[in-house]
C-alpha atoms as a PDB file:
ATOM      1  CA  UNK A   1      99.075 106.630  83.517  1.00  0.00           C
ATOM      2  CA  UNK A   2     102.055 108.320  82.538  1.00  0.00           C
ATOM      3  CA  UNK A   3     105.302 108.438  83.522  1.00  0.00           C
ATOM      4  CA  UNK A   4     104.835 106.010  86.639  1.00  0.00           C
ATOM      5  CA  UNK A   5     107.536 106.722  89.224  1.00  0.00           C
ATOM      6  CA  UNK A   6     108.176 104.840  92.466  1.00  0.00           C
ATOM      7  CA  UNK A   7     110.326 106.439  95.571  1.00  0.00           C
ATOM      8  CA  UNK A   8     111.370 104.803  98.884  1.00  0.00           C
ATOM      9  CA  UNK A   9     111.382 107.385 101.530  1.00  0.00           C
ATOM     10  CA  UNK A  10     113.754 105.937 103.679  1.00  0.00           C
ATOM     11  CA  UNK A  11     113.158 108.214 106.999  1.00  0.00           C
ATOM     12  CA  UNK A  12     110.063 107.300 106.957  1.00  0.00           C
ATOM     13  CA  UNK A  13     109.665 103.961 105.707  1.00  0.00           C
ATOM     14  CA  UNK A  14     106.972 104.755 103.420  1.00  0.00           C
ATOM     15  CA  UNK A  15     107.489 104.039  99.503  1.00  0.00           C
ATOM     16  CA  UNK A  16     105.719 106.592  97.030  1.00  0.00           C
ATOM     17  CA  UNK A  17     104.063 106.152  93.678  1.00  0.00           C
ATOM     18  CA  UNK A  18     101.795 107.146  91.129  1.00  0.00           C
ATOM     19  CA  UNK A  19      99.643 104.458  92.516  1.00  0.00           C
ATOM     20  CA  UNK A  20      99.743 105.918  96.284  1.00  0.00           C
ATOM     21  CA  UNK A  21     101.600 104.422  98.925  1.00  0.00           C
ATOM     22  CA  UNK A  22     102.886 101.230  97.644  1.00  0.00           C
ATOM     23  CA  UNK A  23     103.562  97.678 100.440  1.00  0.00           C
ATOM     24  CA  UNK A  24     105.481  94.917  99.480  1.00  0.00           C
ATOM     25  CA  UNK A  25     104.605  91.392 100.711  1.00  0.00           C
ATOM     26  CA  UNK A  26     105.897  88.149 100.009  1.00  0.00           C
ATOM     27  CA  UNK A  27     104.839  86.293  97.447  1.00  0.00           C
ATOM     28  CA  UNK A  28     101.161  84.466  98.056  1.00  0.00           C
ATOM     29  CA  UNK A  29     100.673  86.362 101.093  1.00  0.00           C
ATOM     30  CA  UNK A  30      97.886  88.191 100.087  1.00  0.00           C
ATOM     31  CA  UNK A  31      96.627  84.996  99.075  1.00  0.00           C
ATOM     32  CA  UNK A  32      96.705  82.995 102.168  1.00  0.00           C
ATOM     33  CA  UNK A  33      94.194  85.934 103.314  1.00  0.00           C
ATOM     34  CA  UNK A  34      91.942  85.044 100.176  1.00  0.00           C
ATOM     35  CA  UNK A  35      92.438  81.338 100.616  1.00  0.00           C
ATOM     36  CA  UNK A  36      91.409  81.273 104.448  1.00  0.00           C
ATOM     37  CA  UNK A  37      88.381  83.719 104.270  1.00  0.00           C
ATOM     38  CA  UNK A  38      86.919  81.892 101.459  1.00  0.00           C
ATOM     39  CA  UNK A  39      86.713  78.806 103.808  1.00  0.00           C
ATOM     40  CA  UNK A  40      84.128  80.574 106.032  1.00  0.00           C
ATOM     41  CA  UNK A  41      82.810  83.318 103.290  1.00  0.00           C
ATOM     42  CA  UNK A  42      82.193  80.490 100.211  1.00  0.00           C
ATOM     43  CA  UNK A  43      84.108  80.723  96.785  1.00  0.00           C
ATOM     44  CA  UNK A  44      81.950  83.471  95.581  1.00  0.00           C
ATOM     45  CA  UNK A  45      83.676  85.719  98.519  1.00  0.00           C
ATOM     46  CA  UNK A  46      86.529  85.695  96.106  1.00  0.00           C
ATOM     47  CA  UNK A  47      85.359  87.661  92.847  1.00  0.00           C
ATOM     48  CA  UNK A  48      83.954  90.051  95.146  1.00  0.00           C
ATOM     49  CA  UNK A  49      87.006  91.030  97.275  1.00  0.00           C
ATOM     50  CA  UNK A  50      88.524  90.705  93.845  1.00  0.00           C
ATOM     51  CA  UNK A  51      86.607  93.462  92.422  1.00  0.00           C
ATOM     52  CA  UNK A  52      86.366  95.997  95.583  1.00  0.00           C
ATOM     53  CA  UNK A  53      90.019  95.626  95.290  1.00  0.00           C
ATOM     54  CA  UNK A  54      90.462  96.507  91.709  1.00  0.00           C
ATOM     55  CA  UNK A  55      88.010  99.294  92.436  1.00  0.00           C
ATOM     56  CA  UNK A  56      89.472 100.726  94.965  1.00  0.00           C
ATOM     57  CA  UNK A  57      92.377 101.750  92.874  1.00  0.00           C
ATOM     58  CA  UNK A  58      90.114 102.333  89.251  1.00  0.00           C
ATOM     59  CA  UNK A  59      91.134  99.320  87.385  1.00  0.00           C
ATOM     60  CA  UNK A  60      88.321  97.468  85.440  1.00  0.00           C
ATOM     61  CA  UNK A  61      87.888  93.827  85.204  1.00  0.00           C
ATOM     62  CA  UNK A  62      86.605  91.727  82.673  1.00  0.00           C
ATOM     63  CA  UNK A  63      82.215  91.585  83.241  1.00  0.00           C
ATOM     64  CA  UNK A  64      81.851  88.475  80.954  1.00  0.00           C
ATOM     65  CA  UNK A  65      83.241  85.061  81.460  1.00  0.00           C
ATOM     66  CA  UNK A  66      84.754  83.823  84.432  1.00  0.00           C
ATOM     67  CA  UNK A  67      87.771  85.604  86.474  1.00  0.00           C
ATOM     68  CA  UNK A  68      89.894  83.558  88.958  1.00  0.00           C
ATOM     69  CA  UNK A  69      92.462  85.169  91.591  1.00  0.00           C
ATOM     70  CA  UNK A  70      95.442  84.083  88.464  1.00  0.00           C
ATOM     71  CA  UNK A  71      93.612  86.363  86.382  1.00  0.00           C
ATOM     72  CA  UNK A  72      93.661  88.814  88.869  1.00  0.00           C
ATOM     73  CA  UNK A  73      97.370  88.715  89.550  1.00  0.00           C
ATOM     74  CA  UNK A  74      97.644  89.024  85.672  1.00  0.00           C
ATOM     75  CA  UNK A  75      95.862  91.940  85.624  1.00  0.00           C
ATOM     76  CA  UNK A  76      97.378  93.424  87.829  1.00  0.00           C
ATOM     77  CA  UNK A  77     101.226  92.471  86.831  1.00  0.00           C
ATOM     78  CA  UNK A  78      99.879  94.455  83.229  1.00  0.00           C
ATOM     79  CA  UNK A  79      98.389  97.564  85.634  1.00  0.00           C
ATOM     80  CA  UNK A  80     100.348  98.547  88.096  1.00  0.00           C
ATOM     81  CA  UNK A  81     104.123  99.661  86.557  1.00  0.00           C
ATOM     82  CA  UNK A  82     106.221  99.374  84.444  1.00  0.00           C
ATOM     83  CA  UNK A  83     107.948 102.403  86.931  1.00  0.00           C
ATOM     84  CA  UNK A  84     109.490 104.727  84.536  1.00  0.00           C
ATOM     85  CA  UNK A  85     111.099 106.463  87.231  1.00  0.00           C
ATOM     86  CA  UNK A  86     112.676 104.988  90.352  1.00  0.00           C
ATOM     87  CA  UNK A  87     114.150 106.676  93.350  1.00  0.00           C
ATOM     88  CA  UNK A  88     116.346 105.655  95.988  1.00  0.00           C
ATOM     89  CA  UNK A  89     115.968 101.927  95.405  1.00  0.00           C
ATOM     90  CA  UNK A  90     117.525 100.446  98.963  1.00  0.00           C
ATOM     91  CA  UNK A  91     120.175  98.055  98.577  1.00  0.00           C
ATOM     92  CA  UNK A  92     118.622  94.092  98.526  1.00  0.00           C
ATOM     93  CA  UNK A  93     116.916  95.133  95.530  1.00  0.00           C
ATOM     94  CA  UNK A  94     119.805  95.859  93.162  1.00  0.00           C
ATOM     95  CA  UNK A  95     118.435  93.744  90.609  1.00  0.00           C
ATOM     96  CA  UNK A  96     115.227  95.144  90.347  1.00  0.00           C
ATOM     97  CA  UNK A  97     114.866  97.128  87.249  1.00  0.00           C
ATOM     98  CA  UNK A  98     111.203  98.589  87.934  1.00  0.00           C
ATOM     99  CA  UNK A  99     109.824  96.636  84.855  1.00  0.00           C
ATOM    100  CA  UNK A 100     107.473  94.929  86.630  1.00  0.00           C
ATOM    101  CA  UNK A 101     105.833  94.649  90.127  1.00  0.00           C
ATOM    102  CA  UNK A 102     107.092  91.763  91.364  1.00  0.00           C
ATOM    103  CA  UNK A 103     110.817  91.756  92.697  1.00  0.00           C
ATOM    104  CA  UNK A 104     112.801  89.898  94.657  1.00  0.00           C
ATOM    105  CA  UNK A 105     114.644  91.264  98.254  1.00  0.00           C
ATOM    106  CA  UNK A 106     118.018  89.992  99.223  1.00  0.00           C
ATOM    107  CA  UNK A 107     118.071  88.038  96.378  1.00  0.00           C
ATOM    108  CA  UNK A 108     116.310  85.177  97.754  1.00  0.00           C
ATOM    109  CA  UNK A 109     112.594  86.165  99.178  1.00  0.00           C
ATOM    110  CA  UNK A 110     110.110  86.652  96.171  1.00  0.00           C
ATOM    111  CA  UNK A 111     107.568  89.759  96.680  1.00  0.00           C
ATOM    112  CA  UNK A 112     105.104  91.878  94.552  1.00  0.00           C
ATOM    113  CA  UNK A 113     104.305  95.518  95.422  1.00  0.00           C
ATOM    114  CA  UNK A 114     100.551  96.165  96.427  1.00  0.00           C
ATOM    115  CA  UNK A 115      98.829  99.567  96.561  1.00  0.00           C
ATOM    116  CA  UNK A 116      97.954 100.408  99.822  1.00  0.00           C
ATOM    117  CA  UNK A 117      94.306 101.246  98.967  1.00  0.00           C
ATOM    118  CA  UNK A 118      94.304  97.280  97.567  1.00  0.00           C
ATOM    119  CA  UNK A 119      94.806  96.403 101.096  1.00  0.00           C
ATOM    120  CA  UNK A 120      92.533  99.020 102.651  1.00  0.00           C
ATOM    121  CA  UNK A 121      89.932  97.547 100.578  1.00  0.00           C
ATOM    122  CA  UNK A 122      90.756  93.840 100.561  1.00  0.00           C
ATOM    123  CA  UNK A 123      90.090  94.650 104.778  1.00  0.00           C
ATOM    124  CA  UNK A 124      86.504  96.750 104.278  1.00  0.00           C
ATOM    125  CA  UNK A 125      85.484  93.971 101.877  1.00  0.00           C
ATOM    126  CA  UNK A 126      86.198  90.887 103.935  1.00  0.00           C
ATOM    127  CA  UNK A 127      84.396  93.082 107.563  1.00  0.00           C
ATOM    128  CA  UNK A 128      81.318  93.634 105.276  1.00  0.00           C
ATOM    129  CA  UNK A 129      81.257  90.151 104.187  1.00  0.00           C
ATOM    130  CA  UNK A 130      82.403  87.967 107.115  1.00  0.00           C
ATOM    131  CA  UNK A 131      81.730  90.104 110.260  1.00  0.00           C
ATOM    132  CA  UNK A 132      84.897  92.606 111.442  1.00  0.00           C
ATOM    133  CA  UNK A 133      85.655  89.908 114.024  1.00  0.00           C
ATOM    134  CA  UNK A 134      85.579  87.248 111.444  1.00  0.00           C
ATOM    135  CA  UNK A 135      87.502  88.911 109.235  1.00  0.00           C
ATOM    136  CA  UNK A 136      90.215  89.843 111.690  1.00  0.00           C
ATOM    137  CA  UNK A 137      90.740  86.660 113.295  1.00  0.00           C
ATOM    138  CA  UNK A 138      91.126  85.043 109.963  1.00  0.00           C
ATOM    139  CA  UNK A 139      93.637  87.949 108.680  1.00  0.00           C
ATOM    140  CA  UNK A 140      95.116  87.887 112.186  1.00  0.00           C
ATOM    141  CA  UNK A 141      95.992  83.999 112.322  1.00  0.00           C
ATOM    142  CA  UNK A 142      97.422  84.436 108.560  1.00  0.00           C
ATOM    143  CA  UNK A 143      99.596  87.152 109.429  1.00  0.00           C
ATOM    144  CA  UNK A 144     100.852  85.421 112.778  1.00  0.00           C
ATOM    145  CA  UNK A 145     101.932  81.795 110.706  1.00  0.00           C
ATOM    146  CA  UNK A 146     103.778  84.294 108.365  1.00  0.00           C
ATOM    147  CA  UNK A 147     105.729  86.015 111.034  1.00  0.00           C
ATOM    148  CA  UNK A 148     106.949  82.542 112.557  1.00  0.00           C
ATOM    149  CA  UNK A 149     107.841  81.163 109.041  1.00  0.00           C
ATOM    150  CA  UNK A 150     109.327  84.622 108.780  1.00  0.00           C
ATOM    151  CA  UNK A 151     111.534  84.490 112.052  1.00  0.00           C
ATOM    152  CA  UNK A 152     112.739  81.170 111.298  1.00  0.00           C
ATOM    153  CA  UNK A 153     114.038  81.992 107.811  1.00  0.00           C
ATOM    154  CA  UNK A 154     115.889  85.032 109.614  1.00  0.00           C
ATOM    155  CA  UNK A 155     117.200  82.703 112.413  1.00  0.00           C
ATOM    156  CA  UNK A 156     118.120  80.018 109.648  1.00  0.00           C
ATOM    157  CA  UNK A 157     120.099  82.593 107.938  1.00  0.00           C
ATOM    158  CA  UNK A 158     121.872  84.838 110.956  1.00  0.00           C
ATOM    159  CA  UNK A 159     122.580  81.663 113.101  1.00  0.00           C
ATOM    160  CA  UNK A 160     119.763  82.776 115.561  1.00  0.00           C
ATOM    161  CA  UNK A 161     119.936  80.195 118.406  1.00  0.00           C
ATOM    162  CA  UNK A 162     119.804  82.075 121.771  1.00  0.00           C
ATOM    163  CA  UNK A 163     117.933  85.277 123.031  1.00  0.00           C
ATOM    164  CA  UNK A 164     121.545  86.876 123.525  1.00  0.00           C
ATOM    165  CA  UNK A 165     122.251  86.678 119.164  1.00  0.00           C
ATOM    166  CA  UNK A 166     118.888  88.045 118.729  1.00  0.00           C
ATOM    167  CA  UNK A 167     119.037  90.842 120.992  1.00  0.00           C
ATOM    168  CA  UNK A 168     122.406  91.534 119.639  1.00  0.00           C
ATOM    169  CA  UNK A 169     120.978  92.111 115.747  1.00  0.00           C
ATOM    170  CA  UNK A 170     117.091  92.120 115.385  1.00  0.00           C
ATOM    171  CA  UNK A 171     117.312  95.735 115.847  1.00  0.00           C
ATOM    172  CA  UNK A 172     119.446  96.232 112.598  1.00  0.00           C
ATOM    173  CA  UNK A 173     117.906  93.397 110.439  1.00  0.00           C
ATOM    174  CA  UNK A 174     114.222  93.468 111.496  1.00  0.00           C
ATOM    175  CA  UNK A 175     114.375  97.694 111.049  1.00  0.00           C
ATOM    176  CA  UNK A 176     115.402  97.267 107.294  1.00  0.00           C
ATOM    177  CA  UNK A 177     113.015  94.738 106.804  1.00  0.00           C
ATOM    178  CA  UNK A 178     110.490  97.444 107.893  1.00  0.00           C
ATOM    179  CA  UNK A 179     111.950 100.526 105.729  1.00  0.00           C
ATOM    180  CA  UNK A 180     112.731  98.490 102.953  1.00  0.00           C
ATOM    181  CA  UNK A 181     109.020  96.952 102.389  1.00  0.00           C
ATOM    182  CA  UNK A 182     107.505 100.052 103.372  1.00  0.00           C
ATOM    183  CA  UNK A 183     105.846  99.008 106.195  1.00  0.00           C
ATOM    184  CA  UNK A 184     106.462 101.706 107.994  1.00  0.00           C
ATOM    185  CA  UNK A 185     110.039 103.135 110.406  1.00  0.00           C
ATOM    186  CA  UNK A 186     110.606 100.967 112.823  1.00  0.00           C
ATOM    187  CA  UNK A 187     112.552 101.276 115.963  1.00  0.00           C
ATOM    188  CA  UNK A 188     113.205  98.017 118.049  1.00  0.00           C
ATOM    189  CA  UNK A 189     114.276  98.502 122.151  1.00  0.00           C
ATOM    190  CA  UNK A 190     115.359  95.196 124.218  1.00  0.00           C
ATOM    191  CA  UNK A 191     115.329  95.270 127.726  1.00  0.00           C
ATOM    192  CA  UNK A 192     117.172  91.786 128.296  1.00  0.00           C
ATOM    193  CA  UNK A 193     116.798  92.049 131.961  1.00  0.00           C
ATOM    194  CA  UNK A 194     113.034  91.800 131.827  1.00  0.00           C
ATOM    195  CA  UNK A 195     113.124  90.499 128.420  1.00  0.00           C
ATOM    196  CA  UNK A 196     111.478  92.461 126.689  1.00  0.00           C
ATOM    197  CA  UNK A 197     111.303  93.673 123.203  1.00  0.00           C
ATOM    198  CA  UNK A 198     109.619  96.947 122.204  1.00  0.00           C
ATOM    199  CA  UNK A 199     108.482  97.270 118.412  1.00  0.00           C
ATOM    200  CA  UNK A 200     107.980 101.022 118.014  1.00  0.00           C
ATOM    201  CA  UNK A 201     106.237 101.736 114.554  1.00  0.00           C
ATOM    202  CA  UNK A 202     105.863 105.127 112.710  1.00  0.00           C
ATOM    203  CA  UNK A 203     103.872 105.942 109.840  1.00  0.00           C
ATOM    204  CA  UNK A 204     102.601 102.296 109.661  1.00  0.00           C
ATOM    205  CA  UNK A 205     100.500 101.554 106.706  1.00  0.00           C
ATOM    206  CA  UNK A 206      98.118 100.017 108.455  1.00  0.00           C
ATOM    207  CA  UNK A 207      97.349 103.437 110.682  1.00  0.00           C
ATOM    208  CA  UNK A 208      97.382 104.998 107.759  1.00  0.00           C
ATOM    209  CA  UNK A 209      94.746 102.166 105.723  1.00  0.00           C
ATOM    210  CA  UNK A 210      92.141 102.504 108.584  1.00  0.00           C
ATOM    211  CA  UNK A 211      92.817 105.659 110.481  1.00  0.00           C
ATOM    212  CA  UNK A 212      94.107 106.813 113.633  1.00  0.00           C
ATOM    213  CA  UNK A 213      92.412 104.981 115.995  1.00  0.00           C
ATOM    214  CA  UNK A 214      93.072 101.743 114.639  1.00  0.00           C
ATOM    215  CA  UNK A 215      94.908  98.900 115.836  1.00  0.00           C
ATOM    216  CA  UNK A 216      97.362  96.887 113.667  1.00  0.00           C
ATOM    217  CA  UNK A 217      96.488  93.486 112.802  1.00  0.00           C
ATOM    218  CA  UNK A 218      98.818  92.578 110.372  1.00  0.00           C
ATOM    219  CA  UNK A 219     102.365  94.042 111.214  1.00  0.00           C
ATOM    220  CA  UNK A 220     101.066  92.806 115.224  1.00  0.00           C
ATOM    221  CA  UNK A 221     100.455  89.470 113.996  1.00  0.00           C
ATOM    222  CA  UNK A 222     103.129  89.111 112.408  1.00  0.00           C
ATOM    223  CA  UNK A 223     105.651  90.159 115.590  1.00  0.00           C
ATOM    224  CA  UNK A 224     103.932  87.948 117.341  1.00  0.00           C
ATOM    225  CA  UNK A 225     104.739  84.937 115.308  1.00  0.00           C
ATOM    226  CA  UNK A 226     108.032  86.434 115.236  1.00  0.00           C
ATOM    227  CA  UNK A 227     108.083  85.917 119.089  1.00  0.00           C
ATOM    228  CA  UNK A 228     106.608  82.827 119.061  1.00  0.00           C
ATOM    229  CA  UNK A 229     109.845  81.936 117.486  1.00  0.00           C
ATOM    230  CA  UNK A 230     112.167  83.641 119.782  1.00  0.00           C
ATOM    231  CA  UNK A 231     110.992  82.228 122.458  1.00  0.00           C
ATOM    232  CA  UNK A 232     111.258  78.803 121.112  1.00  0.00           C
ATOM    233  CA  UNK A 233     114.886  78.874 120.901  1.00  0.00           C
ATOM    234  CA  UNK A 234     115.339  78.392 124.518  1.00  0.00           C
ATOM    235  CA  UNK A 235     111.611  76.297 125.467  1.00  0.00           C
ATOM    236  CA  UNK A 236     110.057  80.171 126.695  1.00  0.00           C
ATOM    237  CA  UNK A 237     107.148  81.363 125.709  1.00  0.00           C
ATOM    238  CA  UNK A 238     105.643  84.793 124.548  1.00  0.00           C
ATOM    239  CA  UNK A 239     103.096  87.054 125.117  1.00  0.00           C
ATOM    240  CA  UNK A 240     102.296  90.404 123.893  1.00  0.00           C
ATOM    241  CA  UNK A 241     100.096  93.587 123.682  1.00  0.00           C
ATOM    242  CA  UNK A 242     100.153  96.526 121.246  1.00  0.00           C
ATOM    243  CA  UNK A 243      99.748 100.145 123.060  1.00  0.00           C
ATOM    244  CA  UNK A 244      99.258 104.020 121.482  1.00  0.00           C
ATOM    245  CA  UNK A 245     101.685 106.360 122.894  1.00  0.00           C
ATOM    246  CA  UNK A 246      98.954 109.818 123.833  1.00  0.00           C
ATOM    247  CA  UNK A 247     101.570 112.152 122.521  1.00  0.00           C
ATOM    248  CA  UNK A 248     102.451 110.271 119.415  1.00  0.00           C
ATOM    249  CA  UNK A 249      98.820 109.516 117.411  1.00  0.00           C
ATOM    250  CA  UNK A 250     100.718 108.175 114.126  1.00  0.00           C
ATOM    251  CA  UNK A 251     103.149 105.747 116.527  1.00  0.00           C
ATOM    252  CA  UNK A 252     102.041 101.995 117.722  1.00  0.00           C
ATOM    253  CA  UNK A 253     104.395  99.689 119.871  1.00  0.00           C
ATOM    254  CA  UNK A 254     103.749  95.968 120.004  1.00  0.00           C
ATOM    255  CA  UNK A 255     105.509  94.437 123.029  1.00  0.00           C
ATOM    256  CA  UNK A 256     106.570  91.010 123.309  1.00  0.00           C
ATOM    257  CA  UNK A 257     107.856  89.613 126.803  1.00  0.00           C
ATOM    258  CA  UNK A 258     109.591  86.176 126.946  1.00  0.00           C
ATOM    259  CA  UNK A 259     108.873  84.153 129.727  1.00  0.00           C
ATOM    260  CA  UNK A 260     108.360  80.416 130.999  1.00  0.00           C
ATOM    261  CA  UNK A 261     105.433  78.812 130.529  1.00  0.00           C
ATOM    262  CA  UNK A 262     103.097  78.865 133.482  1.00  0.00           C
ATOM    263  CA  UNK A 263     104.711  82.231 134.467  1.00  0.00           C
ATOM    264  CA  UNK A 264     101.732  85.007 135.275  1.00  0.00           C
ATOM    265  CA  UNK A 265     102.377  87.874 132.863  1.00  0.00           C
ATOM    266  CA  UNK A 266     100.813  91.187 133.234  1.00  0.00           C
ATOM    267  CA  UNK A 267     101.536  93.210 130.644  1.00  0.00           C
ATOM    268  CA  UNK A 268     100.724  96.413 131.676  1.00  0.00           C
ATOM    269  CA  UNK A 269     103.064  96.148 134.918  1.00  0.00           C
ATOM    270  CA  UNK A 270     106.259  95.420 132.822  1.00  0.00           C
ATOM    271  CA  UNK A 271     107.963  98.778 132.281  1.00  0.00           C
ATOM    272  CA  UNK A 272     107.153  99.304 128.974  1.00  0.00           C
ATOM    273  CA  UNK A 273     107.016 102.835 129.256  1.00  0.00           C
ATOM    274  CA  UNK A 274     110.681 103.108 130.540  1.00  0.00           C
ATOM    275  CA  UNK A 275     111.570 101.263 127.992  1.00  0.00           C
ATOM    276  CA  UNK A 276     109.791 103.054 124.820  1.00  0.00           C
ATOM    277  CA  UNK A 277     110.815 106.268 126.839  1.00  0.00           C
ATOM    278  CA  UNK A 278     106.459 107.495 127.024  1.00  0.00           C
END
């Protein structure tokens, strides 16, 4: 492919490429999917996610000998870039040089870049393979351990230790994060008198993946662990729910209520609305 060019789209949160819409995810995450699905699906699950992944994106892999998920990676560190072209590279990735698709964001958390239809695919596969509920729960539970090891990193490094610091900043930080990775544009509303916290999500890659009546499982998940960690800064708990706004088919909004344990939540009758302005 010639000429490969990459652009981050910043009012949108979406980043462009030769290759399609391009994610980025932290190093091994894709691989904690792999690595939990194969305990229910059997090693040969592997090669064949493997390959409906590299087809889903026209990149052949090697039909004799054997072909492990390092091989994989390789492959894929030789396909996709070098990026000939890069536009409007957000700061945190200043020394990225587009040689190569794996970079590193505020200098400290190591990522690669993954076509969206990778993912797409990597999802079909494991439904057709393991059941859709099977394959959800185990992506689901992945995603979720992520976002807590992700929310304690961030509260490690901003001094998080009360719901007042983080509903003074996760609006700022966690909307980067979003833009940035090109997960999607990503608005974040607190309503500290109910606490609640309203994750409202444009153009997310996962709506775009599986279509417009889908729900996220991923980019939920992974607020919810993110929760799970707010609300362990002051011995609360969390629960939350992801909604559709009618008016708004390519917007989803995960809320997350704090509360103490014991405490009988229904979601629906916290003004979530009000607070999302729906």
């Amino acid at each position: 492919m010639n000429d490969n060019r990459i652009t981050w789209k910043p009012e949108s949160g979406v980043i462009d490429s030769s290759y399609g819409r391009l994610i980025i995810y932290a190093e091994g995450f894709v691989r904690g999917f792999v690595d939990e699905m194969i305990k229910t699906g059997g090693p040969g699950l592997t090669l064949k996610l493997m390959k409906d992944m590299c087809a889903s994106v026209n990149i052949d892999i090697p039909e004799n000998g054997e072909f492990h998920w390092d091989d994989f990676e390789a492959l894929l560190d030789k396909t996709i870039g070098p990026f000939d072209t890069v536009e409007n590279l957000p700061g945190g990735f200043e020394k990225w040089d587009g040689s190569s698709r794996r970079l590193v964001f505020e200098n400290s958390i190591p990522g690669k870049l993954w076509p969206l239809a990778m993912i797409r695919a990597l999802m079909e596969s494991a439904e057709m393979s393991l059941s859709e509920r099977g394959a959800r729960s185990i992506i689901g539970h992945a995603s979720w351990r992520a976002g807590r090891r992700f929310g304690e990193t961030l509260g490690a490094a901003l001094g998080w230790d009360s719901r007042k610091k983080v509903y003074e900043s996760v609006e700022s930080i966690m909307s980067v994060y979003f833009r940035n990775l090109g997960w999607g544009h990503l608005k974040v509303k607190v309503d500290e008198a109910h606490d609640l916290v309203a994750f409202i999500i444009k153009h997310a890659y996962e709506v775009e993946a599986r279509g417009k009546g889908s729900q996220l499982i991923i980019a939920r998940n992974q607020l919810e662990g993110v929760g799970d960690y707010l609300s362990s800064l002051e011995k609360l708990t969390s629960k939350s729910k992801e909604y559709s706004l009618e008016d708004r088919d390519d917007t989803r909004v995960v809320m997350i209520k704090l509360h103490k344990l014991g405490d009988d939540v229904d979601m629906d009758s916290e003004p979530w609305k009000e607070l999302v302005g729906a």
